[in-house]
Protein backbone atom coordinates (compact mmCIF):
# COMPACT_ATOMS: atom_id res chain seq x y z
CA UNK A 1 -3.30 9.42 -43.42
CA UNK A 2 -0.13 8.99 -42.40
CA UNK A 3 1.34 5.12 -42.44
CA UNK A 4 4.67 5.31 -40.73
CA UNK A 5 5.00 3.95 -37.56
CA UNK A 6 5.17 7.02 -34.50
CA UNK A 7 8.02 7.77 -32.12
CA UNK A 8 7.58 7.00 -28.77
CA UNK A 9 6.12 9.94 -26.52
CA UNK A 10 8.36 11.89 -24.21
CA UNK A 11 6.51 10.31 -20.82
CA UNK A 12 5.87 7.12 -19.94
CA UNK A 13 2.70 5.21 -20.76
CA UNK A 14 -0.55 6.39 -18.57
CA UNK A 15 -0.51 2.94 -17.09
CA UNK A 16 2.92 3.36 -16.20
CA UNK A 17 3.93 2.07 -12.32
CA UNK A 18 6.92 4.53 -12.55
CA UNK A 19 4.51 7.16 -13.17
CA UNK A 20 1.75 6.57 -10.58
CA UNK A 21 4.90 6.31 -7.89
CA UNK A 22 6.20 10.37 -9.56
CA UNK A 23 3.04 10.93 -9.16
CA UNK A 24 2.59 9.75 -5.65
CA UNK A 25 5.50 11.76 -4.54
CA UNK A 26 4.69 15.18 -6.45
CA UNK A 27 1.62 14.82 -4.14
CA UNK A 28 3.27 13.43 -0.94
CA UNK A 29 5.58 16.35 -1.39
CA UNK A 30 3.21 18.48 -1.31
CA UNK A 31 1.06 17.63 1.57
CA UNK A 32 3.91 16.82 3.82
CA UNK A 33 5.38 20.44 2.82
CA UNK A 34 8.26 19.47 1.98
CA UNK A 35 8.08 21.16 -1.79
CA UNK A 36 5.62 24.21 -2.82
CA UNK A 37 2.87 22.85 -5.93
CA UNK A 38 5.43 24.19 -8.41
CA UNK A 39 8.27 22.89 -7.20
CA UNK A 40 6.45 19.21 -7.39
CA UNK A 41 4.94 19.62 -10.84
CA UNK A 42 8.76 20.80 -12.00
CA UNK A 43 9.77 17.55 -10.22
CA UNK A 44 7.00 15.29 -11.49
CA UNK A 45 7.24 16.84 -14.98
CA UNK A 46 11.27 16.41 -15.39
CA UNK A 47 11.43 12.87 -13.88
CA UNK A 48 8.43 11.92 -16.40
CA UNK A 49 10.38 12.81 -19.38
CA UNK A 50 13.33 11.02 -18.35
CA UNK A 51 11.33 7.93 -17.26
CA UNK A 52 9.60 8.26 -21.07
CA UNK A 53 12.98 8.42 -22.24
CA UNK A 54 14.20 5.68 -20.95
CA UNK A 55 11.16 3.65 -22.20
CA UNK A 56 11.34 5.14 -25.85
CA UNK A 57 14.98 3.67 -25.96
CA UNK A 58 14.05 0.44 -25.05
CA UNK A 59 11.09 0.75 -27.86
CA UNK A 60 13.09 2.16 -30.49
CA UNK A 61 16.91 0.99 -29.86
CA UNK A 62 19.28 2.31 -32.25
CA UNK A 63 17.32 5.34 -32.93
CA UNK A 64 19.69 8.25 -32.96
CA UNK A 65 17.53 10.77 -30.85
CA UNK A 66 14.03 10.96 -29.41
CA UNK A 67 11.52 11.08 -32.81
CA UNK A 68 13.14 9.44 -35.63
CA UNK A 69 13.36 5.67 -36.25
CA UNK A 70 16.44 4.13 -37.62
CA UNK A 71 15.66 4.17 -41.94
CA UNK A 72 14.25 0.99 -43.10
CA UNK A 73 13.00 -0.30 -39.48
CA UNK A 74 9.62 -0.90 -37.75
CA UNK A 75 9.23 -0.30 -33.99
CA UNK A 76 7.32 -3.60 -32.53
């Protein structure tokens, strides 16, 4: 078993407001016509791994890229 503490993901939490509203709109899009099921999903997909992004900084700041924590720190 591994003890050290895990990166943050690369998308937001499941319980995520932002993600329910890319969500929301992938779908919109799609019913409305105005993007194909692929085109959404790209949409949906890229704009959830920014939003996780954007959370893993403020989780981890100071970490120098996405999956590694700073040596000597605890995220918390």
């Amino acid at each position: 078993m591994n003890d050290s503490p895990m990166p943050s993901p690369p998308f937001p939490s499941p319980d995520s407001t932002v993600l329910r509203v890319i969500v929301g709109n992938a779908i919109a899009s799609v019913e409305t016509g105005e993007a194909t099921v692929h085109e959404a999903i790209l949409n949906a997909a890229v704009h959830g791994w920014y939003e996780g992004h954007i959370q893993g900084e403020d989780e981890c700041p100071g970490c120098d890229f996405r999956g590694r924590l700073p040596k000597n720190s605890n995220r918390g």
